[in-house]
C-alpha atoms as a PDB file:
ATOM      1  CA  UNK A   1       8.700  12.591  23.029  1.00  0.00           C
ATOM      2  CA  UNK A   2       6.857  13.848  25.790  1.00  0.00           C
ATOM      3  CA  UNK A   3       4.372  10.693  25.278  1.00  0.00           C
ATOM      4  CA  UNK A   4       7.161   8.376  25.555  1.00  0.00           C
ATOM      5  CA  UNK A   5       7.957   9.793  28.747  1.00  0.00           C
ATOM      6  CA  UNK A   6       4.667   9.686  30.278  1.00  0.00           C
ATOM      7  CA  UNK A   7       4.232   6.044  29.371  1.00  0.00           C
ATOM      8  CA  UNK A   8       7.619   5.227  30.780  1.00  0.00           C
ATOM      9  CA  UNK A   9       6.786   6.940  33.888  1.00  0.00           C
ATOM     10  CA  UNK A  10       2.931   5.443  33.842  1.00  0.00           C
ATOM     11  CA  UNK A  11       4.953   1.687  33.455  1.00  0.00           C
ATOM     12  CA  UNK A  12       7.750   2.405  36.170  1.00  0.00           C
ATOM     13  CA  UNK A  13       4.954   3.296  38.752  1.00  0.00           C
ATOM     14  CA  UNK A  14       2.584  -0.075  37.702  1.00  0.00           C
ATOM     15  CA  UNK A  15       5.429  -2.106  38.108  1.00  0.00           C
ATOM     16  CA  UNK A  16       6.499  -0.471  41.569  1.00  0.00           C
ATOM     17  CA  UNK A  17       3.489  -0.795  42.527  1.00  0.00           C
ATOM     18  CA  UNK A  18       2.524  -4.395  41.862  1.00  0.00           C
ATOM     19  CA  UNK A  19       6.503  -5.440  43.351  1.00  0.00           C
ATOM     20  CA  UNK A  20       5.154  -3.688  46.610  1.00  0.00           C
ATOM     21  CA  UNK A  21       2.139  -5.414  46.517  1.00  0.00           C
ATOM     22  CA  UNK A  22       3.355  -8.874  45.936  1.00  0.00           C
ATOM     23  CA  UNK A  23       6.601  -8.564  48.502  1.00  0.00           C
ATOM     24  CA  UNK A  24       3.328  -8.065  51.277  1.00  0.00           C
ATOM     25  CA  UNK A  25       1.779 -10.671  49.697  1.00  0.00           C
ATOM     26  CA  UNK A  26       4.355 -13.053  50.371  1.00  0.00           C
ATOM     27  CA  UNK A  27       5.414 -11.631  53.638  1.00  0.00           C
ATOM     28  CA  UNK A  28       2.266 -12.648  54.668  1.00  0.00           C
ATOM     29  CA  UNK A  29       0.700  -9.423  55.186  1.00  0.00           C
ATOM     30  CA  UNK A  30      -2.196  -8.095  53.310  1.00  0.00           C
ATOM     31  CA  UNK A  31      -1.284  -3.906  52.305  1.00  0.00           C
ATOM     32  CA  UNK A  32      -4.985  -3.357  54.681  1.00  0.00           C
ATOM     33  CA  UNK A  33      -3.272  -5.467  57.423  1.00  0.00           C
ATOM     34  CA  UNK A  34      -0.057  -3.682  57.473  1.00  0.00           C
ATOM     35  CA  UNK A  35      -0.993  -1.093  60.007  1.00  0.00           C
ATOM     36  CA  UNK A  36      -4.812  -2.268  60.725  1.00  0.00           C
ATOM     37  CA  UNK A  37      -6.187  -2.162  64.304  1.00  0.00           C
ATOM     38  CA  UNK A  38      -7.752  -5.502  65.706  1.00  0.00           C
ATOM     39  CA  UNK A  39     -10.057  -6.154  68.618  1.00  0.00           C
ATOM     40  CA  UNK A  40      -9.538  -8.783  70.211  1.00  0.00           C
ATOM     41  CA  UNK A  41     -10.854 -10.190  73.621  1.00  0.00           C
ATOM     42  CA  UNK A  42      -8.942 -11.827  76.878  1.00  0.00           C
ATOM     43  CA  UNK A  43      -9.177 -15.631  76.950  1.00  0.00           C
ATOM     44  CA  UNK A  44      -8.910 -15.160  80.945  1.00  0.00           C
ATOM     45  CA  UNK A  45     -10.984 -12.138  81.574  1.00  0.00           C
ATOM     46  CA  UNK A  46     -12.787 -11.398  78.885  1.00  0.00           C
ATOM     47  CA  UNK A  47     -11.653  -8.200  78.687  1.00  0.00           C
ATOM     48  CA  UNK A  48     -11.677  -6.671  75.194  1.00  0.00           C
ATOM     49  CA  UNK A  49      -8.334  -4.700  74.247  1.00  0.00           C
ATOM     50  CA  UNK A  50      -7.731  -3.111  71.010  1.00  0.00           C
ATOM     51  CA  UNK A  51      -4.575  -2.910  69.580  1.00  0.00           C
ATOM     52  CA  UNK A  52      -1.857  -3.316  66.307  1.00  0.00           C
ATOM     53  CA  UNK A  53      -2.545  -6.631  64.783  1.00  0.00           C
ATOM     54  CA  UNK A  54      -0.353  -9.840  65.706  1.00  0.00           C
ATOM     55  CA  UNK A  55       0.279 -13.428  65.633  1.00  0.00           C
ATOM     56  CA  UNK A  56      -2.680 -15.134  67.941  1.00  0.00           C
ATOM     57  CA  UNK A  57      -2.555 -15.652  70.849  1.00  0.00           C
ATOM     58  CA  UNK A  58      -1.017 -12.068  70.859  1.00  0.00           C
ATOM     59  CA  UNK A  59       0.056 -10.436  74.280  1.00  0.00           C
ATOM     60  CA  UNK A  60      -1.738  -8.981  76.649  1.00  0.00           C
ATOM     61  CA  UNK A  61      -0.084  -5.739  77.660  1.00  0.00           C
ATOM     62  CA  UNK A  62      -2.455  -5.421  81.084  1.00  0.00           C
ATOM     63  CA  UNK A  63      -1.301  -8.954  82.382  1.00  0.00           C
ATOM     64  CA  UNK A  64       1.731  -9.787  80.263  1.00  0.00           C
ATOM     65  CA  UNK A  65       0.499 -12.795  78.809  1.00  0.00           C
ATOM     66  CA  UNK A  66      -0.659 -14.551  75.777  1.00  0.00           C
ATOM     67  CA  UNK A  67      -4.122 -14.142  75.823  1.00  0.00           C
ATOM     68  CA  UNK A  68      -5.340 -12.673  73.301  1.00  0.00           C
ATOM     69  CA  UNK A  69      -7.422 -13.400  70.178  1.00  0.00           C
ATOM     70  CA  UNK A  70      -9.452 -11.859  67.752  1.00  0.00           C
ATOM     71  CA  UNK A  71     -12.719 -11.323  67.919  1.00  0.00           C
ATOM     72  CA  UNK A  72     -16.123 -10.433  66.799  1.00  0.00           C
ATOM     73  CA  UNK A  73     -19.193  -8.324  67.678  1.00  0.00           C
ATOM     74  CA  UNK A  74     -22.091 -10.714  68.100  1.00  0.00           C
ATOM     75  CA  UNK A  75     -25.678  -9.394  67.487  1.00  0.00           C
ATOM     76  CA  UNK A  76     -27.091 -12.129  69.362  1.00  0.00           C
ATOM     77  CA  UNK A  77     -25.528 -11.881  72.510  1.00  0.00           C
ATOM     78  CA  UNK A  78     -24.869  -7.758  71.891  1.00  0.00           C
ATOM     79  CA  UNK A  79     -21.127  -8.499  73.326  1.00  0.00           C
ATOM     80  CA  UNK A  80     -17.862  -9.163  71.592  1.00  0.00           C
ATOM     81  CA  UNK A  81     -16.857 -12.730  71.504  1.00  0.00           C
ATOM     82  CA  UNK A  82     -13.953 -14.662  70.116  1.00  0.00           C
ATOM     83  CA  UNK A  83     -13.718 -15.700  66.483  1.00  0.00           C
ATOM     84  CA  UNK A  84     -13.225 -19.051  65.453  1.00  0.00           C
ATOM     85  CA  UNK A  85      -9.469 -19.306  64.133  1.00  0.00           C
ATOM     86  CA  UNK A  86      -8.260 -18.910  60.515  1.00  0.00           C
ATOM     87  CA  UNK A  87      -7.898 -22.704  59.828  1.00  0.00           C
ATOM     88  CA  UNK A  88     -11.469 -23.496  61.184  1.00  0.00           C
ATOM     89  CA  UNK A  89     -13.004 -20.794  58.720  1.00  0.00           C
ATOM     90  CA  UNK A  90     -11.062 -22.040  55.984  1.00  0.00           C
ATOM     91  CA  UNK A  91     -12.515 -25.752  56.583  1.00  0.00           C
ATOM     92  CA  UNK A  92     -15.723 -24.288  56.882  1.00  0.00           C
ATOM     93  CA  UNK A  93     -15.629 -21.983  53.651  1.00  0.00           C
ATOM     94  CA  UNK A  94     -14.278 -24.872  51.575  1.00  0.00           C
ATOM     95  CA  UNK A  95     -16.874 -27.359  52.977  1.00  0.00           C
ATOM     96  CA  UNK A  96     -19.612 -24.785  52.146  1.00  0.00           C
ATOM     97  CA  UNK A  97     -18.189 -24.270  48.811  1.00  0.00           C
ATOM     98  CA  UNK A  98     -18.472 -28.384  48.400  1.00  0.00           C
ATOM     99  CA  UNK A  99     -21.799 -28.490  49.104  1.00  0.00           C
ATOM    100  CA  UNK A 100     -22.968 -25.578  47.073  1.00  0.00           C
ATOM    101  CA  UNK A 101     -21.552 -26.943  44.092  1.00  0.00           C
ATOM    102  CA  UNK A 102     -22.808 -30.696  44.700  1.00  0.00           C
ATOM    103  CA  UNK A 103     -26.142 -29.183  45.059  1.00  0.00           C
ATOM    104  CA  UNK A 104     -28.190 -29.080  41.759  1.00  0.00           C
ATOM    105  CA  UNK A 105     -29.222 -25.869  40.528  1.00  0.00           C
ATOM    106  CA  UNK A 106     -32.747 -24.598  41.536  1.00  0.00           C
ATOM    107  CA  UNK A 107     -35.266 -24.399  38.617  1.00  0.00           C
ATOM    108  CA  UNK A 108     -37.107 -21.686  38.354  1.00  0.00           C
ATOM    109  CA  UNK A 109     -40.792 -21.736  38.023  1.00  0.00           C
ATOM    110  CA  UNK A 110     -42.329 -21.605  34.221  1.00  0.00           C
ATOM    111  CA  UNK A 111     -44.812 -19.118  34.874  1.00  0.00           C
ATOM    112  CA  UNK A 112     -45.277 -16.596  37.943  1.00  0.00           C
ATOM    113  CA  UNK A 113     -47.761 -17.649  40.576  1.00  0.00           C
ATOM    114  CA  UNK A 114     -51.313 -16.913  39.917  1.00  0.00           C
ATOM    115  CA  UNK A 115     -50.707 -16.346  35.947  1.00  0.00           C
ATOM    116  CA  UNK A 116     -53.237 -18.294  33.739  1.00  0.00           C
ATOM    117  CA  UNK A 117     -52.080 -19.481  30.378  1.00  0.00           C
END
Protein backbone atom coordinates (compact mmCIF):
# COMPACT_ATOMS: atom_id res chain seq x y z
CA UNK A 1 0.00 0.00 0.00
CA UNK A 2 2.51 2.26 1.08
CA UNK A 3 4.35 1.56 -2.46
CA UNK A 4 1.35 2.54 -4.27
CA UNK A 5 1.42 5.69 -2.58
CA UNK A 6 4.89 6.59 -3.14
CA UNK A 7 4.59 5.93 -6.85
CA UNK A 8 1.46 8.00 -7.03
CA UNK A 9 3.13 10.75 -5.31
CA UNK A 10 6.63 10.11 -7.42
CA UNK A 11 4.03 10.42 -10.81
CA UNK A 12 1.96 13.53 -9.50
CA UNK A 13 5.31 15.47 -8.95
CA UNK A 14 6.90 14.29 -12.71
CA UNK A 15 3.91 15.38 -14.22
CA UNK A 16 3.80 18.83 -12.26
CA UNK A 17 6.85 19.24 -13.02
CA UNK A 18 7.12 18.70 -16.76
CA UNK A 19 3.40 20.98 -17.06
CA UNK A 20 5.60 23.78 -15.38
CA UNK A 21 8.25 23.28 -17.58
CA UNK A 22 6.44 23.22 -20.82
CA UNK A 23 3.84 26.30 -19.85
CA UNK A 24 7.63 28.38 -19.75
CA UNK A 25 8.43 26.76 -22.65
CA UNK A 26 5.71 28.09 -24.55
CA UNK A 27 5.53 31.37 -22.80
CA UNK A 28 8.63 31.88 -24.26
CA UNK A 29 10.73 31.83 -21.31
CA UNK A 30 13.37 29.35 -20.57
CA UNK A 31 12.92 28.19 -16.35
CA UNK A 32 17.05 29.79 -16.29
CA UNK A 33 15.61 32.96 -17.94
CA UNK A 34 12.77 33.46 -15.66
CA UNK A 35 14.56 35.55 -13.13
CA UNK A 36 18.23 35.65 -14.87
CA UNK A 37 20.28 38.89 -14.80
CA UNK A 38 21.57 40.25 -18.27
CA UNK A 39 24.27 42.73 -19.14
CA UNK A 40 23.69 44.61 -21.56
CA UNK A 41 25.42 47.82 -22.98
CA UNK A 42 23.95 51.50 -24.12
CA UNK A 43 23.63 51.84 -27.90
CA UNK A 44 24.22 55.76 -27.18
CA UNK A 45 26.80 55.74 -24.51
CA UNK A 46 28.14 52.72 -24.21
CA UNK A 47 27.48 52.47 -20.89
CA UNK A 48 27.05 48.92 -19.57
CA UNK A 49 23.92 48.44 -17.13
CA UNK A 50 22.94 45.25 -15.64
CA UNK A 51 19.63 44.42 -15.00
CA UNK A 52 16.30 41.75 -15.13
CA UNK A 53 16.17 40.40 -18.59
CA UNK A 54 13.75 41.97 -21.34
CA UNK A 55 12.58 42.32 -24.78
CA UNK A 56 15.64 44.17 -26.82
CA UNK A 57 16.01 47.08 -27.16
CA UNK A 58 15.06 47.08 -23.38
CA UNK A 59 14.93 50.50 -21.42
CA UNK A 60 17.35 52.37 -20.15
CA UNK A 61 16.43 53.39 -16.64
CA UNK A 62 19.45 56.28 -16.53
CA UNK A 63 18.05 58.06 -19.75
CA UNK A 64 14.57 56.61 -20.19
CA UNK A 65 15.03 55.21 -23.43
CA UNK A 66 15.30 52.17 -25.51
CA UNK A 67 18.73 51.54 -25.67
CA UNK A 68 19.64 48.73 -24.55
CA UNK A 69 20.94 45.34 -25.77
CA UNK A 70 22.66 42.47 -24.71
CA UNK A 71 25.94 41.98 -24.70
CA UNK A 72 29.16 40.19 -24.44
CA UNK A 73 32.62 40.31 -22.81
CA UNK A 74 35.15 40.38 -25.62
CA UNK A 75 38.71 39.01 -24.93
CA UNK A 76 40.03 40.81 -27.76
CA UNK A 77 39.17 44.16 -27.10
CA UNK A 78 39.03 43.34 -22.96
CA UNK A 79 35.57 45.50 -23.00
CA UNK A 80 31.97 44.45 -23.22
CA UNK A 81 30.44 44.85 -26.57
CA UNK A 82 27.07 44.18 -28.08
CA UNK A 83 25.97 40.75 -29.25
CA UNK A 84 24.79 40.11 -32.53
CA UNK A 85 20.86 39.53 -32.24
CA UNK A 86 19.04 36.18 -31.84
CA UNK A 87 17.99 35.89 -35.55
CA UNK A 88 21.59 36.62 -36.84
CA UNK A 89 23.01 33.70 -34.56
CA UNK A 90 20.40 31.48 -35.62
CA UNK A 91 21.37 32.11 -39.48
CA UNK A 92 24.76 31.69 -38.54
CA UNK A 93 24.38 28.35 -36.42
CA UNK A 94 22.23 26.81 -39.16
CA UNK A 95 24.65 27.90 -41.96
CA UNK A 96 27.53 26.37 -39.91
CA UNK A 97 25.58 23.33 -39.35
CA UNK A 98 25.15 23.21 -43.47
CA UNK A 99 28.50 23.30 -44.08
CA UNK A 100 29.67 20.85 -41.50
CA UNK A 101 27.52 18.31 -42.77
CA UNK A 102 28.29 18.98 -46.64
CA UNK A 103 31.82 18.59 -45.68
CA UNK A 104 33.17 14.97 -46.08
CA UNK A 105 34.42 13.31 -43.15
CA UNK A 106 38.22 13.54 -42.42
CA UNK A 107 40.12 10.20 -42.78
CA UNK A 108 42.26 9.38 -40.42
CA UNK A 109 45.76 8.38 -41.09
CA UNK A 110 46.53 4.37 -41.41
CA UNK A 111 49.43 4.34 -39.33
CA UNK A 112 50.86 7.05 -36.76
CA UNK A 113 53.62 9.26 -38.06
CA UNK A 114 57.05 7.90 -37.95
CA UNK A 115 55.77 4.08 -37.50
CA UNK A 116 57.50 1.61 -39.95
CA UNK A 117 55.55 -1.37 -41.10
Amino acid sequence: MAKKIGLGLLLGLTVWLAGRTVSRWYAGQSAHETHAEVTYICLETKAVVRGAAQPEPALNPHTGRRTLVRAVYSAASQAWVAAPPEEALRKYRQRFLATDRAAPPAAAPATRPGATR
